[in-house]
N, C-alpha and C. Protein backbone atom coordinates (compact mmCIF):
# COMPACT_ATOMS: atom_id res chain seq x y z
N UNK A 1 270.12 134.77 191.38
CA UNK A 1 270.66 134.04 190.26
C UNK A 1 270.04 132.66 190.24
N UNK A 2 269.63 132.26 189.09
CA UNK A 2 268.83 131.18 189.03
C UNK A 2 269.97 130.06 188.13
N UNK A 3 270.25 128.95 188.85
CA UNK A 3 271.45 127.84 187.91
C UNK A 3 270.10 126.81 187.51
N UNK A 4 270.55 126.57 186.17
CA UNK A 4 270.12 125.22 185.54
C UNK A 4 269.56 123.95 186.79
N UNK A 5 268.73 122.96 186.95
CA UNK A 5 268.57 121.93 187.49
C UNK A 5 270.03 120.89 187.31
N UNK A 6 270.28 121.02 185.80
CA UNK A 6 271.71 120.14 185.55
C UNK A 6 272.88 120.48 186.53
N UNK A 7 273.06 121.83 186.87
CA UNK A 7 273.95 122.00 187.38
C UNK A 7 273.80 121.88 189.00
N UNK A 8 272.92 121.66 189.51
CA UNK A 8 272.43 121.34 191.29
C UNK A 8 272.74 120.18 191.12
N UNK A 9 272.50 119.24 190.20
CA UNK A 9 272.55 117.60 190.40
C UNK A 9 273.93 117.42 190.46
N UNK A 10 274.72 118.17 189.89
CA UNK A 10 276.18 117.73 189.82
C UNK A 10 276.97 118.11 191.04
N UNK A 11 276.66 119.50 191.23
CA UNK A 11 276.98 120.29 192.35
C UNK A 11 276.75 118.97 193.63
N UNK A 12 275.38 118.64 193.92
CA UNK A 12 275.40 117.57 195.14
C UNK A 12 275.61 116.09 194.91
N UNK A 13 276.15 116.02 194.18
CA UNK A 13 277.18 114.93 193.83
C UNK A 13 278.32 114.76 194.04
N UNK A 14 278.73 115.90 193.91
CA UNK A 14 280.09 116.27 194.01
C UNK A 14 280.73 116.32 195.64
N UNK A 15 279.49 116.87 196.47
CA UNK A 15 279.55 117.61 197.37
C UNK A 15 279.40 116.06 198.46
N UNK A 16 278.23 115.17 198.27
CA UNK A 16 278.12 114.05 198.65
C UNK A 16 279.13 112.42 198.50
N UNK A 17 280.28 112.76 197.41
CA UNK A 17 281.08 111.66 197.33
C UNK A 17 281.71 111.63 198.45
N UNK A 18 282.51 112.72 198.82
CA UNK A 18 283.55 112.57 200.01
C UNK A 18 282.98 111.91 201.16
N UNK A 19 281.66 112.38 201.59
CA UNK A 19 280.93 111.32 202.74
C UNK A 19 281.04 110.43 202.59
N UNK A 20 281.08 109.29 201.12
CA UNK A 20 281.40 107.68 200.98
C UNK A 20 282.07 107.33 202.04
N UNK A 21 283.21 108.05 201.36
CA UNK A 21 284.73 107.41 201.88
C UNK A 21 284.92 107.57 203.55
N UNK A 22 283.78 108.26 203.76
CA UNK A 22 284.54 108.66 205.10
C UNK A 22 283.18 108.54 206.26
N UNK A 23 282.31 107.37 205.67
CA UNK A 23 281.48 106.28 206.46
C UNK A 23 281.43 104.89 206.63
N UNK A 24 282.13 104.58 207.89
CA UNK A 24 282.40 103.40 208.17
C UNK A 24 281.59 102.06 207.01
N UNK A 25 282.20 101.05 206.85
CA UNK A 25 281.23 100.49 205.86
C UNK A 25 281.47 98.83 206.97
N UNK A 26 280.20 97.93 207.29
CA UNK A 26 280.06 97.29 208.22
C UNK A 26 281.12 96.11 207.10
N UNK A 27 282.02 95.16 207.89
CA UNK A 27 282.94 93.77 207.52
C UNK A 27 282.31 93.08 207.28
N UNK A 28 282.23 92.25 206.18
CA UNK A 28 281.62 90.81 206.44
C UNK A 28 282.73 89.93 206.03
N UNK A 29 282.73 88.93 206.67
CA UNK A 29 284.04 87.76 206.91
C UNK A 29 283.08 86.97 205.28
N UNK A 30 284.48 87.28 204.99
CA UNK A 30 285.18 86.81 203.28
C UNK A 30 285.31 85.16 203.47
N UNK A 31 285.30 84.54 202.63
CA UNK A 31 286.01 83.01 202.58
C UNK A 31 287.39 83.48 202.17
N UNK A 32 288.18 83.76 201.70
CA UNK A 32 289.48 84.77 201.10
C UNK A 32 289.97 85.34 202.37
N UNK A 33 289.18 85.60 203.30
CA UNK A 33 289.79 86.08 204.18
C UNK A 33 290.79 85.98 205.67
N UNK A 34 291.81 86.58 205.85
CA UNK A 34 292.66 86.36 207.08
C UNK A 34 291.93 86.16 208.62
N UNK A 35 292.15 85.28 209.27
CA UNK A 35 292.05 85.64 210.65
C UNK A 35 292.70 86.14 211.22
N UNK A 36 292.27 86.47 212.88
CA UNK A 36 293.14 87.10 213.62
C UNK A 36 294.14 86.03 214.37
N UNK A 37 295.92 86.96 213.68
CA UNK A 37 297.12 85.90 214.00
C UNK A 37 297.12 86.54 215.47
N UNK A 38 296.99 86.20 216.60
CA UNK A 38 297.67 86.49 218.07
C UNK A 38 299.00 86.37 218.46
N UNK A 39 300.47 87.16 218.17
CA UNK A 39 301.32 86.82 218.87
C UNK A 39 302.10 87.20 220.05
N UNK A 40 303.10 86.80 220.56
CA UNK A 40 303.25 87.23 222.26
C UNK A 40 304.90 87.68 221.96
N UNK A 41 305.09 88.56 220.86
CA UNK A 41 306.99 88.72 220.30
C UNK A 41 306.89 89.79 221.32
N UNK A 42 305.88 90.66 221.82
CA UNK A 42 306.37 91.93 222.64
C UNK A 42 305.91 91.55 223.84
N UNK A 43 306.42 90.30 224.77
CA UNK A 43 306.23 89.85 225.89
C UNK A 43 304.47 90.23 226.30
N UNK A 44 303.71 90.07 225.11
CA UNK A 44 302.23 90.62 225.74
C UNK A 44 301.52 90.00 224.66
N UNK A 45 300.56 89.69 224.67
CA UNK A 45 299.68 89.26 222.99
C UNK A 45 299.28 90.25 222.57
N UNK A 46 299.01 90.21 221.37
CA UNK A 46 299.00 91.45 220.36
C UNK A 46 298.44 90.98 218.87
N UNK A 47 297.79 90.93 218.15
CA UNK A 47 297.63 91.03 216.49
C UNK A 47 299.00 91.23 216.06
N UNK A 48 298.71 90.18 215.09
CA UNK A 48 300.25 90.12 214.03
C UNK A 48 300.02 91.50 213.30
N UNK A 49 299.12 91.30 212.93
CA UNK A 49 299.06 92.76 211.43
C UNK A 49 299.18 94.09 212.08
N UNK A 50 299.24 93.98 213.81
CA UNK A 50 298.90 95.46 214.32
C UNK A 50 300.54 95.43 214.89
N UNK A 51 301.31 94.48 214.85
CA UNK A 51 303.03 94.33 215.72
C UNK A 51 303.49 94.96 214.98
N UNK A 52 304.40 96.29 215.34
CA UNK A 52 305.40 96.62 214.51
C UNK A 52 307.11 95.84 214.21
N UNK A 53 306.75 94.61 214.08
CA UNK A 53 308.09 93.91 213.90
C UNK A 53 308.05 92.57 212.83
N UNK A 54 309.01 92.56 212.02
CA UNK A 54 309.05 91.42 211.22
C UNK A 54 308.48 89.83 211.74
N UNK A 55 307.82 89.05 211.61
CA UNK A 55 307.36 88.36 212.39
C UNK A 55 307.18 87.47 211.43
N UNK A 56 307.35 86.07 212.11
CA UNK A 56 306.59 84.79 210.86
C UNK A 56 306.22 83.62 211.91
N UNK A 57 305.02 83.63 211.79
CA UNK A 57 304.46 82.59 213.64
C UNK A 57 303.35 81.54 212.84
N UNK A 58 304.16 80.48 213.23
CA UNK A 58 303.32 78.97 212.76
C UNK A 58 302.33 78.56 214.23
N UNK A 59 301.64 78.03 214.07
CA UNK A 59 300.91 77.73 214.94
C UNK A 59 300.97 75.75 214.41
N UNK A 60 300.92 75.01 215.75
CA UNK A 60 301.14 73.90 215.91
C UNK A 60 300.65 72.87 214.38
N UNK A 61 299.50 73.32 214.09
CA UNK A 61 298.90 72.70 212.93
C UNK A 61 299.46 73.41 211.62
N UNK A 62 300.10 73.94 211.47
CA UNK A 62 300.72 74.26 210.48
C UNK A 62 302.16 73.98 210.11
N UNK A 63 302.55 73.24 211.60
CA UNK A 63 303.98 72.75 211.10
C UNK A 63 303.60 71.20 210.99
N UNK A 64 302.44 70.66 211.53
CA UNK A 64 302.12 69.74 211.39
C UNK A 64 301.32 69.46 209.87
N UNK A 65 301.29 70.62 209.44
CA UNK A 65 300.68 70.24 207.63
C UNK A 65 301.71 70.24 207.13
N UNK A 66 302.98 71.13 207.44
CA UNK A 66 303.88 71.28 206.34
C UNK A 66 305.14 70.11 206.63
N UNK A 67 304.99 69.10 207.57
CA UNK A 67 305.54 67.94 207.51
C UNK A 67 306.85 68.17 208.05
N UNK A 68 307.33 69.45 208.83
CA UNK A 68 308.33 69.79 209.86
C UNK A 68 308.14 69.36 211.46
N UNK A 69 309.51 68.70 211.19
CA UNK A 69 309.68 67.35 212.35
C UNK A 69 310.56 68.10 213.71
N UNK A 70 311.78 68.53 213.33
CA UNK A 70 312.16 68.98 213.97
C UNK A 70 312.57 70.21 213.57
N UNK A 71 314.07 70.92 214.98
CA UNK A 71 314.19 72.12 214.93
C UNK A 71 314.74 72.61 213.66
N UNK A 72 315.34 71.86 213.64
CA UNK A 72 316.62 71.89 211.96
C UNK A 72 315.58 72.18 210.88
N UNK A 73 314.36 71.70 210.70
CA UNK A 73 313.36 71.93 209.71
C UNK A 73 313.31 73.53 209.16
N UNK A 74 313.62 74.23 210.64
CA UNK A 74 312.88 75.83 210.79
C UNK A 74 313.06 76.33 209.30
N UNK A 75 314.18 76.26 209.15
CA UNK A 75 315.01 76.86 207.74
C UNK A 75 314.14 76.85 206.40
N UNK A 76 313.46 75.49 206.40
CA UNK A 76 312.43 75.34 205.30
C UNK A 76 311.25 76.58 204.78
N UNK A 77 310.73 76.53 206.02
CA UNK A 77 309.61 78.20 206.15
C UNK A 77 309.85 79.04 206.37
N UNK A 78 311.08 79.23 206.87
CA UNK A 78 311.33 80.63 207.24
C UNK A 78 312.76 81.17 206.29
N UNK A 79 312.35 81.97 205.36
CA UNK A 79 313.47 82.53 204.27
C UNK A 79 314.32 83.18 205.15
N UNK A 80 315.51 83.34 204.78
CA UNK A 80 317.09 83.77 205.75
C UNK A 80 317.47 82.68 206.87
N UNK A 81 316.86 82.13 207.02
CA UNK A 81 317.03 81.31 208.65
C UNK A 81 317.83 80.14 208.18
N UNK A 82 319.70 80.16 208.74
CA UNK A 82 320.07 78.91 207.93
C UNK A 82 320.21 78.38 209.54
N UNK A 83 320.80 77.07 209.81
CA UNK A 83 321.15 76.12 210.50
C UNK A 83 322.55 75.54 210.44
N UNK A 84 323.77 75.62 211.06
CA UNK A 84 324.58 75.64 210.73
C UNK A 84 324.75 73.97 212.09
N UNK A 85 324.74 73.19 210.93
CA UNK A 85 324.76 72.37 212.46
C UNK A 85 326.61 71.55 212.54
N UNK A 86 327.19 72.01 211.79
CA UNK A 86 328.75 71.46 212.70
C UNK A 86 328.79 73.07 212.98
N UNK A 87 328.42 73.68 213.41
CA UNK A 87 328.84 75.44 214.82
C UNK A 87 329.90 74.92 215.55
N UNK A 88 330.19 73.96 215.90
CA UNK A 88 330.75 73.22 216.70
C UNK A 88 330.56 73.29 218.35
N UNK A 89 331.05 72.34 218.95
CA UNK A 89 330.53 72.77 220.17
C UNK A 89 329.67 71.13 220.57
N UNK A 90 330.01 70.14 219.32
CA UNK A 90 328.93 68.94 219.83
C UNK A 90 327.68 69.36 219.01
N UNK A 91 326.44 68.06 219.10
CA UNK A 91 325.41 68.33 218.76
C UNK A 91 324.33 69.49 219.10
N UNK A 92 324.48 69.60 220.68
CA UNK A 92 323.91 70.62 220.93
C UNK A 92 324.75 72.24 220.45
N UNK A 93 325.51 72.42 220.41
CA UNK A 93 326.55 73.65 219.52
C UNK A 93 326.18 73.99 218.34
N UNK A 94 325.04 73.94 217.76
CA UNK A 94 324.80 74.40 216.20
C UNK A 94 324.33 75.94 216.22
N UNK A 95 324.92 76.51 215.40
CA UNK A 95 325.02 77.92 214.85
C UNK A 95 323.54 78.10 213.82
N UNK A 96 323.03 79.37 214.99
CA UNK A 96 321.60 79.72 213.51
C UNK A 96 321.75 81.00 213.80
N UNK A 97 321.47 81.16 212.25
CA UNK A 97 321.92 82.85 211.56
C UNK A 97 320.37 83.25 211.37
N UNK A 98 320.16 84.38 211.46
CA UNK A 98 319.07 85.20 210.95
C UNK A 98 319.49 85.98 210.13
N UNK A 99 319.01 86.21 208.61
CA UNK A 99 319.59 87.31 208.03
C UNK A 99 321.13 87.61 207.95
N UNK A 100 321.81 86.23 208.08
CA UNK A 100 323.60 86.37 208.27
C UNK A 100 323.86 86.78 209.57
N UNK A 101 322.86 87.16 210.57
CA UNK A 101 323.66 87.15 211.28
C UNK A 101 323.33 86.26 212.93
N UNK A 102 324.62 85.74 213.08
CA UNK A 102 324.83 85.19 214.37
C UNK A 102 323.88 85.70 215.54
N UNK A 103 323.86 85.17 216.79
CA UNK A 103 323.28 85.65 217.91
C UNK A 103 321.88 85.84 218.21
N UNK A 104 321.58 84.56 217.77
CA UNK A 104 319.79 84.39 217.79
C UNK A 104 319.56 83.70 219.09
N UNK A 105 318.54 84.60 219.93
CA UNK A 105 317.58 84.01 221.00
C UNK A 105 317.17 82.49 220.66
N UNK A 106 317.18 81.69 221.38
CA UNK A 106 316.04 80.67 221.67
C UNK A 106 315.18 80.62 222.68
N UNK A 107 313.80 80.75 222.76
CA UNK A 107 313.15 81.19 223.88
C UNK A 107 312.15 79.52 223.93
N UNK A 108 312.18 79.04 224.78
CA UNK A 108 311.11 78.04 225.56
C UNK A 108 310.00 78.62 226.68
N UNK A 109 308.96 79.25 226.31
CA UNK A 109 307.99 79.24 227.36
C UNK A 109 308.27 80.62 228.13
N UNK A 110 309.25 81.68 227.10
CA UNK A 110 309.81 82.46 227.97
C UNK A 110 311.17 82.62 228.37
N UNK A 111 311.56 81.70 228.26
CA UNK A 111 312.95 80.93 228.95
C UNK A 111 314.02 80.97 228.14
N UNK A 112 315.10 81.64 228.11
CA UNK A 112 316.24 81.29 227.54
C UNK A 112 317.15 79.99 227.38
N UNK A 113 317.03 79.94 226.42
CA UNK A 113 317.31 78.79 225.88
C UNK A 113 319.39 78.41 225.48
N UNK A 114 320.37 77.61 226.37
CA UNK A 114 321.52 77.97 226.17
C UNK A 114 322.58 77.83 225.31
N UNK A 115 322.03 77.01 224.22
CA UNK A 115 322.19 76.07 223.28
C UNK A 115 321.36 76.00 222.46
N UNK A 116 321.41 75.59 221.03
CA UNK A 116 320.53 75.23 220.01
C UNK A 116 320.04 73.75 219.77
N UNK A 117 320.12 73.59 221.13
CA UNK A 117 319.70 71.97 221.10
C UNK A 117 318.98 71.37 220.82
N UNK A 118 317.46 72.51 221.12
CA UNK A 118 316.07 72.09 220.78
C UNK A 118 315.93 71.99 218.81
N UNK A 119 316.90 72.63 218.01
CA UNK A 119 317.21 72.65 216.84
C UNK A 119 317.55 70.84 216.57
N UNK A 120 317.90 70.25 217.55
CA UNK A 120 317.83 68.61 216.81
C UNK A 120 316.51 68.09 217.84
N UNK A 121 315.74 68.46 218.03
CA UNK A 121 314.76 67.78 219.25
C UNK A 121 313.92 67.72 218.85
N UNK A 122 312.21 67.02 218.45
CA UNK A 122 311.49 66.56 217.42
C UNK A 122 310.36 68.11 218.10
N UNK A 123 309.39 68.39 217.24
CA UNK A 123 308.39 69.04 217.46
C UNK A 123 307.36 68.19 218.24
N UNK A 124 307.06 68.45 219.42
CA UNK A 124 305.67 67.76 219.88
C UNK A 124 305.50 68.73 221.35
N UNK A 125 303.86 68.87 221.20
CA UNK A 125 303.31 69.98 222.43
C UNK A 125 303.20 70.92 221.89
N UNK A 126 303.69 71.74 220.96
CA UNK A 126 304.13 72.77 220.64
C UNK A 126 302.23 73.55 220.12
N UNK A 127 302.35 74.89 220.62
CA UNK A 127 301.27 75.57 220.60
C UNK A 127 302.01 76.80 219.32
N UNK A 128 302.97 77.15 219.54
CA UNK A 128 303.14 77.94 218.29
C UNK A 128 304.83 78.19 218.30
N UNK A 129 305.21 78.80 217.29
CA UNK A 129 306.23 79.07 216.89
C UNK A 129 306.93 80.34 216.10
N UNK A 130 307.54 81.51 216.81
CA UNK A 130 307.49 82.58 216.34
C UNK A 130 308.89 83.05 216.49
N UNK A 131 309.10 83.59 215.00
CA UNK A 131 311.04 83.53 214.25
C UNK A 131 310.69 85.42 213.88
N UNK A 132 311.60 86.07 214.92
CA UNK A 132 311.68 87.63 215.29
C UNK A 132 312.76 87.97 214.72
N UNK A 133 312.66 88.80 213.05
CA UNK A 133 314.07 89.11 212.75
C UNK A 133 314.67 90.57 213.58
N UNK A 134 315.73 90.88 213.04
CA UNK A 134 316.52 91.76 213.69
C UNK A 134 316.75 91.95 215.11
N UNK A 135 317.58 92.72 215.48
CA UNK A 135 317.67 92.87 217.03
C UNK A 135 316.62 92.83 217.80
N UNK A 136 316.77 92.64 218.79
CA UNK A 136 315.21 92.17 220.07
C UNK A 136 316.53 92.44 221.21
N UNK A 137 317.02 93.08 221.29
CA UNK A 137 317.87 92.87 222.81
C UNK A 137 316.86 93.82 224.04
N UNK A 138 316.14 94.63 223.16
CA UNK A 138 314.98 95.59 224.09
C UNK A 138 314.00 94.60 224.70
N UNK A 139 313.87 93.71 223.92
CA UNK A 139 312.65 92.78 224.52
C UNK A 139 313.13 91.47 225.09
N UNK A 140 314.13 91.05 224.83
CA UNK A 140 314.49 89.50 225.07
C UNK A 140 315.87 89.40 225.74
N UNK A 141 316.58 90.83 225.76
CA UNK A 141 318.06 90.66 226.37
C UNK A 141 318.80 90.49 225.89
N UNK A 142 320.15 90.50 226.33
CA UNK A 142 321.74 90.19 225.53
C UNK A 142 321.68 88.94 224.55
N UNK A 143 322.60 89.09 223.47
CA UNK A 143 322.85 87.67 222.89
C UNK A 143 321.92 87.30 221.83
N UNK A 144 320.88 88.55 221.49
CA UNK A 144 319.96 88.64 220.49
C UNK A 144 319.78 89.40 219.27
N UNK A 145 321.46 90.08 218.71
CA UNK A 145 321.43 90.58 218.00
C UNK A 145 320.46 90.10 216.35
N UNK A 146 320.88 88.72 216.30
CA UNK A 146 320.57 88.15 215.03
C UNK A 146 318.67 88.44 214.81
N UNK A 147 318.08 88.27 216.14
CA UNK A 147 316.77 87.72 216.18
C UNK A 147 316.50 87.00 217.46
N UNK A 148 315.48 86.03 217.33
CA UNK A 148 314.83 85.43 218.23
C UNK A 148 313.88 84.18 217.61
N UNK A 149 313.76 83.47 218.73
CA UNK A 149 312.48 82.06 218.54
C UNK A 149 312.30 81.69 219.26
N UNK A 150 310.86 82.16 219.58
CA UNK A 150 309.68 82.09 220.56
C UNK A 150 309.28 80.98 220.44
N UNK A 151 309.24 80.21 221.34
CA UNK A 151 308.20 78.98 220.97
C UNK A 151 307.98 78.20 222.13
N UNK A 152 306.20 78.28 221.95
CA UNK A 152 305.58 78.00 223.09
C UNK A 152 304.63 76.55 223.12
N UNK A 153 304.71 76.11 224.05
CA UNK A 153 304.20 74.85 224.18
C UNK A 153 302.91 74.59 224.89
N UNK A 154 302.05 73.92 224.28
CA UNK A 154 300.95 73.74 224.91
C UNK A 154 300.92 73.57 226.37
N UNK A 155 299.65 74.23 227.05
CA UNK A 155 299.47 73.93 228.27
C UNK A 155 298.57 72.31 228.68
N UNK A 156 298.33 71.86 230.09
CA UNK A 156 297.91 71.29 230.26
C UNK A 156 296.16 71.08 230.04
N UNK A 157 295.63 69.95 229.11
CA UNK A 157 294.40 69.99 229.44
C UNK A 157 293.66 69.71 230.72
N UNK A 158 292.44 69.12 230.63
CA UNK A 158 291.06 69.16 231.19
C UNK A 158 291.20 67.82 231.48
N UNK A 159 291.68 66.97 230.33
CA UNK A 159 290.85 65.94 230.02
C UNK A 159 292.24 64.79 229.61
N UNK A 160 292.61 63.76 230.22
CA UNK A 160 293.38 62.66 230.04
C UNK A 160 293.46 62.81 227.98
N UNK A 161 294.97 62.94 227.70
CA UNK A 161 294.91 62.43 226.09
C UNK A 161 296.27 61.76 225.84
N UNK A 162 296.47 61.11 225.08
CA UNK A 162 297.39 60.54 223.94
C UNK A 162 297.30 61.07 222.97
N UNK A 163 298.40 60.95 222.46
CA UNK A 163 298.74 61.37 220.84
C UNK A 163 299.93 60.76 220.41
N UNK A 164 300.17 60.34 219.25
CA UNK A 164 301.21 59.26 219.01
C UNK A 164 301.35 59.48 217.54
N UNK A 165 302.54 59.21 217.30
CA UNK A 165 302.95 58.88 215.35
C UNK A 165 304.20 58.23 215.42
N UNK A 166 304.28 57.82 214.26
CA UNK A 166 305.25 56.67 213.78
C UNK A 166 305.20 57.32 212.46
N UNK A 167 306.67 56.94 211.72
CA UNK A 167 307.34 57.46 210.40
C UNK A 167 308.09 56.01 210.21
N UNK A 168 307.98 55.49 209.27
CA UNK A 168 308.60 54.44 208.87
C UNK A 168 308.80 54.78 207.50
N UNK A 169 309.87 54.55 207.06
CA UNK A 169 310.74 54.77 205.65
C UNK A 169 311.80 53.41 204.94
N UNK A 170 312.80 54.44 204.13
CA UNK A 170 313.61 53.62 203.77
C UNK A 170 314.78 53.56 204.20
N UNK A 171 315.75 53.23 204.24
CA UNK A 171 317.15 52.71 205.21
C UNK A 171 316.99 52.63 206.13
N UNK A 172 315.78 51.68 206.64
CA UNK A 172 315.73 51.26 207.98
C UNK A 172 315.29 52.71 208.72
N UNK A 173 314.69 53.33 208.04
CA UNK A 173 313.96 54.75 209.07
C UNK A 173 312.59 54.75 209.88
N UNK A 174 312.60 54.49 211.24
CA UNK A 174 311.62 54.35 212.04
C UNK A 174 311.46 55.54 212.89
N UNK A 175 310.83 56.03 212.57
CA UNK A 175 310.64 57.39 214.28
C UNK A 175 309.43 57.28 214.48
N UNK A 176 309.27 57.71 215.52
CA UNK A 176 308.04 57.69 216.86
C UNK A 176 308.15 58.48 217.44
N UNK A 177 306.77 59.53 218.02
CA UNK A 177 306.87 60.26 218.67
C UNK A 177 305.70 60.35 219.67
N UNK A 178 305.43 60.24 221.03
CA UNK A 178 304.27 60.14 222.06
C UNK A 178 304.19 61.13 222.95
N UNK A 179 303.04 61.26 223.40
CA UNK A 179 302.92 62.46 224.64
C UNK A 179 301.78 62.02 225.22
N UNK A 180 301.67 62.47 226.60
CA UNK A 180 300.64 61.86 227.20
C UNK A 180 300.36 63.00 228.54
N UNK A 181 299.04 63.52 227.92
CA UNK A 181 298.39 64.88 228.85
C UNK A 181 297.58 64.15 230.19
């Protein structure tokens, strides 16, 4: 049986699309494009986009663009996250909800945190910052129904530094904040 030429051309056309799709095609880094977020919510580092868990992780220069001072700020960037600061209990006693609900981790460096104290304590050192909705009691222990907040602080450099700021405002508003590596 002899087919038309028209009909071979179509025939391996047809026959050759599916290979497209299913040959790797090499990345090239976009200006548009994401980097790789690293976070440590499953006690290990890991890719954000590859974690199976709700996740929202600032990294030091990004709370430093978005002009968040302290802990009480969190609420600003992070949607659901209120701050309830008469919780009572004193200043350090403030109530933070995830998603409505009570019983959110505070983690320092790892460290359980016993109080929401660091919630009035200014941001400085800080290497990143990572707000874990829903339960985590598998990963972080009792007392974590609401969520969690990871937040880790720079290590020591190499090399002697300062770093310093001042906020001066109106009603007599002066803050300062220093560190010295």
């Amino acid at each position: 049986m002899h087919l038309p030429s028209k009909f071979k051309l179509k025939s391996t056309i047809l026959l050759a699309t599916p290979l497209l799709f299913l040959t790797p095609l090499p990345t090239l880094a976009q200006p548009g494009q994401l980097e790789e977020i690293t976070v440590t919510a499953q006690r290990r580092e890991s890719n954000l986009q590859e974690t199976p868990m709700s996740i929202q992780a600032f990294t030091a220069e990004t709370l430093e663009l978005s002009g968040l001072e302290q802990g009480r700020d969190l609420g600003i960037m992070v949607p659901n996250v209120v701050l309830n600061p008469a919780g009572g209990g004193g200043p350090g006693g403030s109530s933070l909800y995830i998603r409505g609900l009570p019983g959110v981790g505070i983690y320092i460096d790892g460290v359980w945190q016993g109080g929401a104290s660091f919630l009035q304590s200014n941001f400085v050192e800080l290497e990143s910052i990572e707000v874990l909705r829903g339960p985590q009691g598998t990963l972080f222990g009792r007392n974590t129904n609401g969520g969690a907040v990871n937040i880790k602080t720079k290590g020591p450099g190499d090399e002697f530094a300062f770093m310093g700021s001042m906020t001066v405002g109106e009603f007599n508003r002066r803050d300062a904040s220093f560190s010295v590596d």
